[in-house]
PDB file of N, CA and C in Angstrom:
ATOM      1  N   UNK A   1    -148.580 -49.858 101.573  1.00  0.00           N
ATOM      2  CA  UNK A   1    -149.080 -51.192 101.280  1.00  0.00           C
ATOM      3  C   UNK A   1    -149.861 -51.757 102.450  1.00  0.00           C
ATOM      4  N   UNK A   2    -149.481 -51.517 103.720  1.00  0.00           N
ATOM      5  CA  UNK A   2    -150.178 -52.189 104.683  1.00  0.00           C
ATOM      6  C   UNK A   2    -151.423 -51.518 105.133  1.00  0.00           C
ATOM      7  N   UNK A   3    -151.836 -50.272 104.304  1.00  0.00           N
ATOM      8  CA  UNK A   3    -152.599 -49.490 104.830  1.00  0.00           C
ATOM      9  C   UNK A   3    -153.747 -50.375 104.051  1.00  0.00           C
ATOM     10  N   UNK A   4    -153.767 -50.351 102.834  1.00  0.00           N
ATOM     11  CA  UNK A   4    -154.474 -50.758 101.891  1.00  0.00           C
ATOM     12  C   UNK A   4    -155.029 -52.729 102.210  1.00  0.00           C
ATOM     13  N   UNK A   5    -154.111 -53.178 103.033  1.00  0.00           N
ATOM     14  CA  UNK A   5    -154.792 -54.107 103.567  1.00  0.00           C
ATOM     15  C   UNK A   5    -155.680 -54.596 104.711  1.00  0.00           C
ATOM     16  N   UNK A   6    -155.095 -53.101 105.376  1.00  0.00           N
ATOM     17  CA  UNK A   6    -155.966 -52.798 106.527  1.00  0.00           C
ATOM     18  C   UNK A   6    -157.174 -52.415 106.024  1.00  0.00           C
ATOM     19  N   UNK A   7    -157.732 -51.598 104.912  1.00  0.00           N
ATOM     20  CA  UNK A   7    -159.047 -51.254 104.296  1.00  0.00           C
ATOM     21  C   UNK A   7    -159.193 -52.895 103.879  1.00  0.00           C
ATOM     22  N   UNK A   8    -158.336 -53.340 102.980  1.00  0.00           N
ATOM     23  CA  UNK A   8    -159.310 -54.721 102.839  1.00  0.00           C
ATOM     24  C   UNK A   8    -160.018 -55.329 103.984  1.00  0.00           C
ATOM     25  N   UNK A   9    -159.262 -55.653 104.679  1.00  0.00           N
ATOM     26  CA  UNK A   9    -159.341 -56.508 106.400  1.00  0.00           C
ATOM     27  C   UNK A   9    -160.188 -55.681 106.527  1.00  0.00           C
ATOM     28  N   UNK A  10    -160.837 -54.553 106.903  1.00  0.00           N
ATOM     29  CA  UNK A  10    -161.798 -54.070 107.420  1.00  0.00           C
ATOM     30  C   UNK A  10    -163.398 -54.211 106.701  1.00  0.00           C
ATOM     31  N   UNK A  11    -162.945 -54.251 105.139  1.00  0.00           N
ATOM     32  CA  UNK A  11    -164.486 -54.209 104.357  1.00  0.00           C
ATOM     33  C   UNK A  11    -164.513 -55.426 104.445  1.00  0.00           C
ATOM     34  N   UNK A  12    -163.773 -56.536 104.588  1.00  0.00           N
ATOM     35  CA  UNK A  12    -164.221 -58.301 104.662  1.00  0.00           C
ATOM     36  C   UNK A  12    -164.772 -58.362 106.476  1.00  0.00           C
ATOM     37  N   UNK A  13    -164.368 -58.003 107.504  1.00  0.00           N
ATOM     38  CA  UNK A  13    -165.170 -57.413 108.443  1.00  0.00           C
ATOM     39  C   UNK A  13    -166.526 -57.254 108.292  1.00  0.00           C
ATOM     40  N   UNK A  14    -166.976 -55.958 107.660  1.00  0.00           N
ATOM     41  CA  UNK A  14    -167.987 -55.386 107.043  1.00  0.00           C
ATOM     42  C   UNK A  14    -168.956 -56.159 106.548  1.00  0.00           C
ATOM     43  N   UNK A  15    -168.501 -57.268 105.593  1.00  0.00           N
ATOM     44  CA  UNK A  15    -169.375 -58.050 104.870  1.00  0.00           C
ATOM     45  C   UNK A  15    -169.715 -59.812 105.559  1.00  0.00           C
ATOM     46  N   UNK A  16    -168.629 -59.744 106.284  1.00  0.00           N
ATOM     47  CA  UNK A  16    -168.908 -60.747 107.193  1.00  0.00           C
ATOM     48  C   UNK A  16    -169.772 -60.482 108.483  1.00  0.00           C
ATOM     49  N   UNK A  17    -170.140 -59.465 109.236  1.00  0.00           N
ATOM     50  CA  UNK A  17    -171.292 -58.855 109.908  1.00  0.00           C
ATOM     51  C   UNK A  17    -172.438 -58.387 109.386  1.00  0.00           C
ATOM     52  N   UNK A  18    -172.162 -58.251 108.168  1.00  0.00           N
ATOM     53  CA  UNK A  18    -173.778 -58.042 107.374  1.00  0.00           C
ATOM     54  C   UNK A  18    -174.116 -59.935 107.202  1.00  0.00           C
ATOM     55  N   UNK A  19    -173.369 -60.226 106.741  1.00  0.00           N
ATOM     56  CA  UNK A  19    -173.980 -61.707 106.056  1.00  0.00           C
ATOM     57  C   UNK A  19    -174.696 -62.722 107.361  1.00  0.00           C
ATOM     58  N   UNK A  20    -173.234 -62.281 108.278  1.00  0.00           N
ATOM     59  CA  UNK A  20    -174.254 -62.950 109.725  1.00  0.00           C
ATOM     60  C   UNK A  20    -175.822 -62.284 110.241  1.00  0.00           C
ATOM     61  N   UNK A  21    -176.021 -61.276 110.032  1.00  0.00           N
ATOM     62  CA  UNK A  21    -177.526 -60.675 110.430  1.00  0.00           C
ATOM     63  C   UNK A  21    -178.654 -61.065 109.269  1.00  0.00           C
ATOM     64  N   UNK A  22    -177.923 -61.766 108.245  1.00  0.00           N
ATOM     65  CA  UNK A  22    -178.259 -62.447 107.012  1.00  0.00           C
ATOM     66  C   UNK A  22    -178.999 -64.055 107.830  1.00  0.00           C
ATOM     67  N   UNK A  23    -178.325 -64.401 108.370  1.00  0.00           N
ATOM     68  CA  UNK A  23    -178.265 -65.607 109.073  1.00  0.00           C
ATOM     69  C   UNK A  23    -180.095 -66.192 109.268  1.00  0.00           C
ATOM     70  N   UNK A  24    -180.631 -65.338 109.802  1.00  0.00           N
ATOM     71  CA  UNK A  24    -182.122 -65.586 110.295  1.00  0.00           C
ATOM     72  C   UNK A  24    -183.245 -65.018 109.266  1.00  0.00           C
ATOM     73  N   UNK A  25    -182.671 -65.067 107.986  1.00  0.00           N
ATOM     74  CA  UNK A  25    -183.335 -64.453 107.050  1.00  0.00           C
ATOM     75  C   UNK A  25    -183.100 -63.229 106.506  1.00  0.00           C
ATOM     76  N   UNK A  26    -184.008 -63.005 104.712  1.00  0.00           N
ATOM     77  CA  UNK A  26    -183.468 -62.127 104.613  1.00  0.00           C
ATOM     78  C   UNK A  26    -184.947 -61.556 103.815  1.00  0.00           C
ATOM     79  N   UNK A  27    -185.199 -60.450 103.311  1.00  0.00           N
ATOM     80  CA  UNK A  27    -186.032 -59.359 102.617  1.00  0.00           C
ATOM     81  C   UNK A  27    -185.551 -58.999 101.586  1.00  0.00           C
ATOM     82  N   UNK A  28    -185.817 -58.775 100.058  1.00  0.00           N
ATOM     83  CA  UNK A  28    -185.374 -57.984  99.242  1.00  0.00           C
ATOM     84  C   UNK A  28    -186.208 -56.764  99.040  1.00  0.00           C
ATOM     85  N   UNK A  29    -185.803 -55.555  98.996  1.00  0.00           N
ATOM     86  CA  UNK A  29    -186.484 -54.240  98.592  1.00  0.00           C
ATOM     87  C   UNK A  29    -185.850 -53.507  97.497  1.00  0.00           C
ATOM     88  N   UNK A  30    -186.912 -52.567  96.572  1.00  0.00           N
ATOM     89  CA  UNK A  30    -186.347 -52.189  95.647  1.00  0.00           C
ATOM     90  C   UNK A  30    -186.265 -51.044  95.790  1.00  0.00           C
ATOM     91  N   UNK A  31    -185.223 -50.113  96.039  1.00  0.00           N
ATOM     92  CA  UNK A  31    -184.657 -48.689  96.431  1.00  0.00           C
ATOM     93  C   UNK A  31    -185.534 -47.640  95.590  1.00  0.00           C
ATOM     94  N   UNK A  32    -185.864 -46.762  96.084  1.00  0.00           N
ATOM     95  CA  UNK A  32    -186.215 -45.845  94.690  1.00  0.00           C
ATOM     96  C   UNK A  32    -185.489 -45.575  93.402  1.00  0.00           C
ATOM     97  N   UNK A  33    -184.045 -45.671  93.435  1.00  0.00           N
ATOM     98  CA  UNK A  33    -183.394 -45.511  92.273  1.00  0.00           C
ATOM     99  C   UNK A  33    -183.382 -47.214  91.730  1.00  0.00           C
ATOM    100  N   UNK A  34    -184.337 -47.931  91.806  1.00  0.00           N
ATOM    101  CA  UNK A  34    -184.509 -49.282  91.447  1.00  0.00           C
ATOM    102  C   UNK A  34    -183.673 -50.499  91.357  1.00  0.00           C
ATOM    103  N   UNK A  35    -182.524 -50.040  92.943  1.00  0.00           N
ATOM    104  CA  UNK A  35    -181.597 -51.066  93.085  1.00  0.00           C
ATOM    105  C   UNK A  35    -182.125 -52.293  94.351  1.00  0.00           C
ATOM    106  N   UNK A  36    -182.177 -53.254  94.049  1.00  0.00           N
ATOM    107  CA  UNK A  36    -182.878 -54.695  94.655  1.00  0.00           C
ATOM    108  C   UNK A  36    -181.460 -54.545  95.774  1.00  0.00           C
ATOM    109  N   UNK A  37    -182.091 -54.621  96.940  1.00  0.00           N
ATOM    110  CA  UNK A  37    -181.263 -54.143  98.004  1.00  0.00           C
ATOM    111  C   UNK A  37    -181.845 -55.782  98.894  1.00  0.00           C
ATOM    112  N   UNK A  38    -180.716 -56.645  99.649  1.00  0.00           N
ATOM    113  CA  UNK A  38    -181.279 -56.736 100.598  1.00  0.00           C
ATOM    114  C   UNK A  38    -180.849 -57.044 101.889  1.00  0.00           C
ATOM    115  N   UNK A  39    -182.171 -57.143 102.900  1.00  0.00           N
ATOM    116  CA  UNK A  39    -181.821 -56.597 104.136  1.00  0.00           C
ATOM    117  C   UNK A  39    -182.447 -57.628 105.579  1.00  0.00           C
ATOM    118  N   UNK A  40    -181.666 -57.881 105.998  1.00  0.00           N
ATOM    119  CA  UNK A  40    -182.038 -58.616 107.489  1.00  0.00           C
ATOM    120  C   UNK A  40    -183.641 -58.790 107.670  1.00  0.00           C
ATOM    121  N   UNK A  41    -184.105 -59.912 107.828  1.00  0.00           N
ATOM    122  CA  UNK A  41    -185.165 -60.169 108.268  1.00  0.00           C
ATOM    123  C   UNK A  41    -185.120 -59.613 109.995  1.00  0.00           C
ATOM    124  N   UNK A  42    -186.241 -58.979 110.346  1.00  0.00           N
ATOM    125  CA  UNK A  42    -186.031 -58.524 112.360  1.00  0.00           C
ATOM    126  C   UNK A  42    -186.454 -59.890 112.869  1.00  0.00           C
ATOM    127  N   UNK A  43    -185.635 -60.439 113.637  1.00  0.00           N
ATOM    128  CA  UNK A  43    -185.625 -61.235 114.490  1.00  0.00           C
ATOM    129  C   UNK A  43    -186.441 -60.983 116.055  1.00  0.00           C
ATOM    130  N   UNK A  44    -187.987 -61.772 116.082  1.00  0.00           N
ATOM    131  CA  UNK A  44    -188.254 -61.407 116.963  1.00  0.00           C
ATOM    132  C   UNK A  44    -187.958 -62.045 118.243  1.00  0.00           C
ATOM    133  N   UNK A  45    -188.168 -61.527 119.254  1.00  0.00           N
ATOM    134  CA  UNK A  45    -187.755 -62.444 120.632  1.00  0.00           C
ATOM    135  C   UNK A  45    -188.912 -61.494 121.062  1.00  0.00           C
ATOM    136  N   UNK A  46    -188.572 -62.245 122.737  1.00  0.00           N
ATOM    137  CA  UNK A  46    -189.909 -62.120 123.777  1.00  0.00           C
ATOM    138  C   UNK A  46    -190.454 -63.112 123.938  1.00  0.00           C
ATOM    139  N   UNK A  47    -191.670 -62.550 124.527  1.00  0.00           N
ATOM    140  CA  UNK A  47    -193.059 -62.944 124.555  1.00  0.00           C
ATOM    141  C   UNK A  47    -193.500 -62.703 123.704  1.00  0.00           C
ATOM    142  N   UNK A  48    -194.657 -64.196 122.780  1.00  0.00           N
ATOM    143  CA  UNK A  48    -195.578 -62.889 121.679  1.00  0.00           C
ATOM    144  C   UNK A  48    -196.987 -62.746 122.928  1.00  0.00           C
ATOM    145  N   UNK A  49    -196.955 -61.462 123.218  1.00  0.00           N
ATOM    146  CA  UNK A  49    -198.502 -61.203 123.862  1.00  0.00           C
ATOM    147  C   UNK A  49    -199.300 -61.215 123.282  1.00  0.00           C
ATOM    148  N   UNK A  50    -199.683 -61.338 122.226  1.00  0.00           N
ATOM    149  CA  UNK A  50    -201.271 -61.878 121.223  1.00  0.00           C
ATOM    150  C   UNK A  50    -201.217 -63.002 121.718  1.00  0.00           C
ATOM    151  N   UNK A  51    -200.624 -64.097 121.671  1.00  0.00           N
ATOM    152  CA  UNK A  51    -200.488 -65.358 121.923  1.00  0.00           C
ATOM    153  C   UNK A  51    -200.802 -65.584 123.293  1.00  0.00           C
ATOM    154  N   UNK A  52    -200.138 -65.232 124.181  1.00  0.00           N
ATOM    155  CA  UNK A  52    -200.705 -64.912 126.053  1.00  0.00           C
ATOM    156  C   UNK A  52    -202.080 -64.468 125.864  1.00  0.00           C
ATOM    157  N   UNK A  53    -202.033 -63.387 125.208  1.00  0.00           N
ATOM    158  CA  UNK A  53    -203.789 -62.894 125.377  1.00  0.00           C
ATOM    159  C   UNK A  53    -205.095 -63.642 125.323  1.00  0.00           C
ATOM    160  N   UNK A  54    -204.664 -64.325 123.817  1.00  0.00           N
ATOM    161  CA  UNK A  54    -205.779 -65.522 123.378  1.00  0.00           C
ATOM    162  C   UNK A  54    -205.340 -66.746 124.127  1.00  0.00           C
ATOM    163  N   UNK A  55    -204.069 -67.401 124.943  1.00  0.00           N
ATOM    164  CA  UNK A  55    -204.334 -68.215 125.580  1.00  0.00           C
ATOM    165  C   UNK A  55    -205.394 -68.289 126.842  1.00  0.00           C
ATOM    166  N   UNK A  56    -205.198 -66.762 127.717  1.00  0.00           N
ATOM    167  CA  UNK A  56    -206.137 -66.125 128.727  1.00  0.00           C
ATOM    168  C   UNK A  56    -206.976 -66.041 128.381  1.00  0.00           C
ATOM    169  N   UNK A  57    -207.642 -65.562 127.287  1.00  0.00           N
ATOM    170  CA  UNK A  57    -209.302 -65.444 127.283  1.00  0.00           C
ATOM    171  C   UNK A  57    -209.559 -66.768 126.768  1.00  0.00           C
ATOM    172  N   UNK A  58    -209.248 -67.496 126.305  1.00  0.00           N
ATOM    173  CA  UNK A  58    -210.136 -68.897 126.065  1.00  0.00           C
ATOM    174  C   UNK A  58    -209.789 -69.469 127.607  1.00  0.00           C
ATOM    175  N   UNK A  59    -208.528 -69.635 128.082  1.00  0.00           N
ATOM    176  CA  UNK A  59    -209.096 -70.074 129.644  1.00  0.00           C
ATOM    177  C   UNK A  59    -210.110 -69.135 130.281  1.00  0.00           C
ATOM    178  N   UNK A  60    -210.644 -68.322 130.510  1.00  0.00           N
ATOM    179  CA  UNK A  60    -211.771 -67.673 130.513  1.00  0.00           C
ATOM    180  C   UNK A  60    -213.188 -68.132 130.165  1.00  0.00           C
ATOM    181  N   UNK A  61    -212.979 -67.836 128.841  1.00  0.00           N
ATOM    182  CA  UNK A  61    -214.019 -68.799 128.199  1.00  0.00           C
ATOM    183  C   UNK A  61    -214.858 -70.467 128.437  1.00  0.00           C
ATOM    184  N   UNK A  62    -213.503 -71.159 129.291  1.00  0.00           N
ATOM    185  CA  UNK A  62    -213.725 -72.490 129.317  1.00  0.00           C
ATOM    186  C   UNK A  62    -213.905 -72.485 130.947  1.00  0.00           C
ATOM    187  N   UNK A  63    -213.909 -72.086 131.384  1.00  0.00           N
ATOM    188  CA  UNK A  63    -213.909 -71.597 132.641  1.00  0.00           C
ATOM    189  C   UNK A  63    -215.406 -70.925 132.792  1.00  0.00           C
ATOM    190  N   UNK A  64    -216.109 -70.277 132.064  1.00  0.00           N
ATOM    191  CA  UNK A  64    -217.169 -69.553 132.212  1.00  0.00           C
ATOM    192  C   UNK A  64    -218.097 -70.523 131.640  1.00  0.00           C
ATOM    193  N   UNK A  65    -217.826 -71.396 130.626  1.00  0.00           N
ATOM    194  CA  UNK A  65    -218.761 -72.598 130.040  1.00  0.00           C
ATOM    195  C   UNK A  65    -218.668 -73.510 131.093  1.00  0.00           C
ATOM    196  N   UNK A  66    -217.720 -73.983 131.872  1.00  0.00           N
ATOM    197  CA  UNK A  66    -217.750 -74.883 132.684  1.00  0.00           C
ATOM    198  C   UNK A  66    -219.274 -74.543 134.166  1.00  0.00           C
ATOM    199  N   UNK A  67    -218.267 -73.029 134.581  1.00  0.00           N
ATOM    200  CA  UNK A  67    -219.574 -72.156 135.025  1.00  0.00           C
ATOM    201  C   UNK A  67    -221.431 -72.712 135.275  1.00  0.00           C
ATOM    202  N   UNK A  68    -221.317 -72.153 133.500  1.00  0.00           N
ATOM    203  CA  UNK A  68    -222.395 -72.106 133.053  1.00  0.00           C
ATOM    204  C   UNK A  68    -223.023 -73.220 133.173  1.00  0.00           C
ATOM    205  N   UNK A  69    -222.650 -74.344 132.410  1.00  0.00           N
ATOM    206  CA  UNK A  69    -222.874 -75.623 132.438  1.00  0.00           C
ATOM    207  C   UNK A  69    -223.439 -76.381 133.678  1.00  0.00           C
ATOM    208  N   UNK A  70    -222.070 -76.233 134.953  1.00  0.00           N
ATOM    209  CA  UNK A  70    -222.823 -76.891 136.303  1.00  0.00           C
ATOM    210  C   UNK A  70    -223.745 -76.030 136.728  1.00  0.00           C
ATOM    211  N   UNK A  71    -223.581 -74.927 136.603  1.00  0.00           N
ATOM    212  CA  UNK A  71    -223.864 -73.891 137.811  1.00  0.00           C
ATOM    213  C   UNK A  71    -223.362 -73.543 138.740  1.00  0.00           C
ATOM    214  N   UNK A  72    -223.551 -72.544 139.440  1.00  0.00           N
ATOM    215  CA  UNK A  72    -222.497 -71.690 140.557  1.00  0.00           C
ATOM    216  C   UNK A  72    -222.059 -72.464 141.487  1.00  0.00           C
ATOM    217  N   UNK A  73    -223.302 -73.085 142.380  1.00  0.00           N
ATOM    218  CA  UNK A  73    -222.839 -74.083 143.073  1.00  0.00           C
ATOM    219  C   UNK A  73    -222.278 -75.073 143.171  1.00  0.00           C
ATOM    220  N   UNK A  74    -222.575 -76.009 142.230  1.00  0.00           N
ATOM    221  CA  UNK A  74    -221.708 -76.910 141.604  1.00  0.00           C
ATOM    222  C   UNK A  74    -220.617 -76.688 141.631  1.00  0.00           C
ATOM    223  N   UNK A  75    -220.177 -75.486 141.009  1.00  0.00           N
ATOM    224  CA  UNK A  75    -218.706 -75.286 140.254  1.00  0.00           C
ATOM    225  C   UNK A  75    -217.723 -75.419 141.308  1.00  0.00           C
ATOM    226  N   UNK A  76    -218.635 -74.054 142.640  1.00  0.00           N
ATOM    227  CA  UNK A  76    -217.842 -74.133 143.809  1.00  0.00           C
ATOM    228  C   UNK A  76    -217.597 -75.012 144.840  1.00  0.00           C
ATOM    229  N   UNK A  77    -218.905 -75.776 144.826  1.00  0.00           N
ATOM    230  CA  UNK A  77    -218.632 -77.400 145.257  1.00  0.00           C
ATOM    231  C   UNK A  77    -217.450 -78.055 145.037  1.00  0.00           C
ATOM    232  N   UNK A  78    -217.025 -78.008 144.141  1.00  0.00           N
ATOM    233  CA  UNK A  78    -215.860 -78.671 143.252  1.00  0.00           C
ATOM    234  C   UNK A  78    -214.560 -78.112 143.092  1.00  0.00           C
ATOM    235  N   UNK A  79    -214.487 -77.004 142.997  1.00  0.00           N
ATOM    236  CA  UNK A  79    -213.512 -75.626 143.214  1.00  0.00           C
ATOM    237  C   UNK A  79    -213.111 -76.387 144.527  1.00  0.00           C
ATOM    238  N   UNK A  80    -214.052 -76.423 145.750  1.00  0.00           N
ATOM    239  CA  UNK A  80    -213.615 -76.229 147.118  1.00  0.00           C
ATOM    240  C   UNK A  80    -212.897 -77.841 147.607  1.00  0.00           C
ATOM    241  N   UNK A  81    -213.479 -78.899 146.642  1.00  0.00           N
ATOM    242  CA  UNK A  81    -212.857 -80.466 147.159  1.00  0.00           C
ATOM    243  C   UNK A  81    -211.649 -80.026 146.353  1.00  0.00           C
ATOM    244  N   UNK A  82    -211.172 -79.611 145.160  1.00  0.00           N
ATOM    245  CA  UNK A  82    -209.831 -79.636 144.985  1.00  0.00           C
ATOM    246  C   UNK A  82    -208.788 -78.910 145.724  1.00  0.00           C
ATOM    247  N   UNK A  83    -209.426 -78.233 146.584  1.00  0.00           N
ATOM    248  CA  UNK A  83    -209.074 -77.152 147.739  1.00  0.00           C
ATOM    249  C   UNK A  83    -208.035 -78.407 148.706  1.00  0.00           C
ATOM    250  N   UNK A  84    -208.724 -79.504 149.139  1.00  0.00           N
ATOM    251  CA  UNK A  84    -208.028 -80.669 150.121  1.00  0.00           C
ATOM    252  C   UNK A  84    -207.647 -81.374 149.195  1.00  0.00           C
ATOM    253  N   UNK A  85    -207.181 -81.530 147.880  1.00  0.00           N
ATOM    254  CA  UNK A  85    -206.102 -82.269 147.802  1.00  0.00           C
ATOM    255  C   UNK A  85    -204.317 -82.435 147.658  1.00  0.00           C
ATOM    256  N   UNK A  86    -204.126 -82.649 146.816  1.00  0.00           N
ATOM    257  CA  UNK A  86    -202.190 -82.491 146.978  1.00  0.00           C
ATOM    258  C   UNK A  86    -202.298 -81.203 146.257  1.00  0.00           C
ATOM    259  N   UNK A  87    -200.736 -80.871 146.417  1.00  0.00           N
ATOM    260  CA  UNK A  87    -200.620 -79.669 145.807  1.00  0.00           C
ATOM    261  C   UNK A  87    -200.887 -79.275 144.282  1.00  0.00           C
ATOM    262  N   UNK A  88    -200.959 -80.069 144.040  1.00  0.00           N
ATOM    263  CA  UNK A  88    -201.447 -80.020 142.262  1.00  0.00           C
ATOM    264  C   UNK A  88    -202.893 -79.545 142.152  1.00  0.00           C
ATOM    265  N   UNK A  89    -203.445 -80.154 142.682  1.00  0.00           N
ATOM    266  CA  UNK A  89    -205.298 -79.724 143.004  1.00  0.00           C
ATOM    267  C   UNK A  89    -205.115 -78.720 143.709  1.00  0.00           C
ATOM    268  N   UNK A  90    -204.434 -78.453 144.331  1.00  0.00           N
ATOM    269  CA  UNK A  90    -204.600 -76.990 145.087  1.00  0.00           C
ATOM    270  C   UNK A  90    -204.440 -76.025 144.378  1.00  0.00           C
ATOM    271  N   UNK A  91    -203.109 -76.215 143.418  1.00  0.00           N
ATOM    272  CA  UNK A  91    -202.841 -75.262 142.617  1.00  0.00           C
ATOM    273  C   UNK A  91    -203.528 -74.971 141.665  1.00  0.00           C
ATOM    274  N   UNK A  92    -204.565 -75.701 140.978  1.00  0.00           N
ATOM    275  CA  UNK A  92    -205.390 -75.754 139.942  1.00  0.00           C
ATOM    276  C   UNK A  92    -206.841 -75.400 141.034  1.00  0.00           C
ATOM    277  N   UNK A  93    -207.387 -75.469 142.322  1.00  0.00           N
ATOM    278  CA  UNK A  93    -208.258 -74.573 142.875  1.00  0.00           C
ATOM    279  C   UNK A  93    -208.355 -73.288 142.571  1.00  0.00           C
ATOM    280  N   UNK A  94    -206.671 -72.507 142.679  1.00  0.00           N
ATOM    281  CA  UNK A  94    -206.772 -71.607 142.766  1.00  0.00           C
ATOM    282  C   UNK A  94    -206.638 -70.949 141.507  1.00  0.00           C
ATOM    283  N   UNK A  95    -206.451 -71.380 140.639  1.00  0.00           N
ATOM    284  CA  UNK A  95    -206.687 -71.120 139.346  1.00  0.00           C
ATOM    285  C   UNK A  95    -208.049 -70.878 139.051  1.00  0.00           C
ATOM    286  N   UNK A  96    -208.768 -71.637 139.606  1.00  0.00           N
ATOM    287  CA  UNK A  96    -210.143 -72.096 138.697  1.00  0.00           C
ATOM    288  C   UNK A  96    -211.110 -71.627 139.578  1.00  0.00           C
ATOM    289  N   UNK A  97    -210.619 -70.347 140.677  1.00  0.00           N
ATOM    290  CA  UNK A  97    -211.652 -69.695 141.244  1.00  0.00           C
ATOM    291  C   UNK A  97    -212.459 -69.000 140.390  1.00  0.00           C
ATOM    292  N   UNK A  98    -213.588 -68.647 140.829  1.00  0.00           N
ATOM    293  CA  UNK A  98    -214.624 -67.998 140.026  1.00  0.00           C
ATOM    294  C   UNK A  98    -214.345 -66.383 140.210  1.00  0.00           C
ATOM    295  N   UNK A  99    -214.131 -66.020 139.152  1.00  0.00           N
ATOM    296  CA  UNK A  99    -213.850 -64.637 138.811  1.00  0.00           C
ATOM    297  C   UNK A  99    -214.819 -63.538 138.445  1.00  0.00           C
ATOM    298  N   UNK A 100    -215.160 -62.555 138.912  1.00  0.00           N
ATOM    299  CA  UNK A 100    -216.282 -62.205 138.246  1.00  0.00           C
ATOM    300  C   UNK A 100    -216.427 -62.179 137.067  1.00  0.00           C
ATOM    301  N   UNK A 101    -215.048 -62.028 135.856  1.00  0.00           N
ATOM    302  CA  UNK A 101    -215.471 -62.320 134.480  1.00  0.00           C
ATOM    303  C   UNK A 101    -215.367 -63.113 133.951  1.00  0.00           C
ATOM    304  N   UNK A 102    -215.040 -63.989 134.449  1.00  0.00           N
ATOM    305  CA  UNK A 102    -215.577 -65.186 134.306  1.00  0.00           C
ATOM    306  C   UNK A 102    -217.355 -65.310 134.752  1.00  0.00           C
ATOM    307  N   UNK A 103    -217.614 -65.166 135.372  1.00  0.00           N
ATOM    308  CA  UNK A 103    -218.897 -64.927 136.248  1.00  0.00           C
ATOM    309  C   UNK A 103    -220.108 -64.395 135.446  1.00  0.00           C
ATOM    310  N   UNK A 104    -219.669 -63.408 134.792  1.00  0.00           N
ATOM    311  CA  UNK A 104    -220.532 -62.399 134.374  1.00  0.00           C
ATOM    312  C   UNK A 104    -220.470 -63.463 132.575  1.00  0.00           C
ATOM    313  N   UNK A 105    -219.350 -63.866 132.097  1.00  0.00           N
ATOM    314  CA  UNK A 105    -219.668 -64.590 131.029  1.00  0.00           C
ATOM    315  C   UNK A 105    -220.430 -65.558 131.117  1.00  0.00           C
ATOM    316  N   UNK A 106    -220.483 -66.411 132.241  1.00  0.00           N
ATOM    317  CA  UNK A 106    -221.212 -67.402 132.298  1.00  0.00           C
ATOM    318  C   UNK A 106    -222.635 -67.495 132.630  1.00  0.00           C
ATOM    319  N   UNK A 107    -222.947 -66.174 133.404  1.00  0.00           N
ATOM    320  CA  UNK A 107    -224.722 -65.420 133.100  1.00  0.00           C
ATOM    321  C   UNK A 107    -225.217 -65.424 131.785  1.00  0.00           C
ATOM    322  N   UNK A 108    -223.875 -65.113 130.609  1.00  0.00           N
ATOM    323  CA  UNK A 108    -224.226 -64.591 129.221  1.00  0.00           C
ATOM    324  C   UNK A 108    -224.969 -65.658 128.872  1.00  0.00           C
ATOM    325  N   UNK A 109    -224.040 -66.358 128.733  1.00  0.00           N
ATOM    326  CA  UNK A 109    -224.089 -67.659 128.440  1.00  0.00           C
ATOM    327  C   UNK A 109    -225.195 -68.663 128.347  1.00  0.00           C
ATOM    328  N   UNK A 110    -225.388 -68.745 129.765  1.00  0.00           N
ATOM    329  CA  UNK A 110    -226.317 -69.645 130.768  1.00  0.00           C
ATOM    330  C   UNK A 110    -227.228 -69.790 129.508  1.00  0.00           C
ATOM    331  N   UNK A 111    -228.395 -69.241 129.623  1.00  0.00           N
ATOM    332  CA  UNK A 111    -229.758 -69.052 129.061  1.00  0.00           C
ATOM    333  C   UNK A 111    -229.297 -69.999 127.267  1.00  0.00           C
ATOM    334  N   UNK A 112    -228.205 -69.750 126.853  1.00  0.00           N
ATOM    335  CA  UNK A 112    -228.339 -70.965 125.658  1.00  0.00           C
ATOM    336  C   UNK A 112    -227.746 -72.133 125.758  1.00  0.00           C
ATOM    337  N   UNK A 113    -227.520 -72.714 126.865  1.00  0.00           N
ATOM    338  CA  UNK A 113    -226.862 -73.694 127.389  1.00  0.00           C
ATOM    339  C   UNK A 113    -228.347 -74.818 127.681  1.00  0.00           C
ATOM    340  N   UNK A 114    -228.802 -73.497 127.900  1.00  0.00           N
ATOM    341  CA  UNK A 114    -230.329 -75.035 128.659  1.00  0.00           C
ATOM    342  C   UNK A 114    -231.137 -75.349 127.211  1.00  0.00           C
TER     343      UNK A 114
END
């Protein structure tokens, strides 16, 4: 008798660790023998790097229009006064150095800007 409740206790286990991976969603699929099965949505974590990627190239982008827009000198004119101020402007100097690809976009550029 106690064995048989130990199999119960164990398949309510069973179905209580499936239902929690249930928790964050779920998928239905239909098996080849045409039984509607279903199954844990994957839970992603991380970083999404698509998301990093396209945040970086549009700072790029805005960065190379800015470029473009003043011009080289200008830019670095301006680059270099945020150079002496508090640390916030400093930290955003060094961000907003001119990169060559940045550089090279903003050559692209240039010529439909004027």
């Amino acid at each position: 008798m106690a064995d048989a409740f130990n199999e119960f206790d164990q398949r309510l286990r069973r179905i209580d660790r499936s239902r929690a991976r249930l928790k964050h969603g779920y998928v239905t699929i239909v098996d080849r023998d045409g039984l509607i099965v279903t199954r844990p949505r994957r839970v992603r974590r991380g970083v999404p790097l698509r998301g990093l990627f396209l945040l970086a190239l549009g700072f790029l982008g805005f960065k190379a229009l800015l470029m473009a827009h003043l011009g080289f000198g200008i830019y670095d004119d301006r680059v270099r006064g945020l150079q002496d101020g508090p640390a916030v402007e400093q930290l955003g100097a060094v961000v907003m150095q001119s990169d060559p690809v940045s550089a090279y976009i903003a050559q692209q550029i240039r010529p439909y800007l004027r």
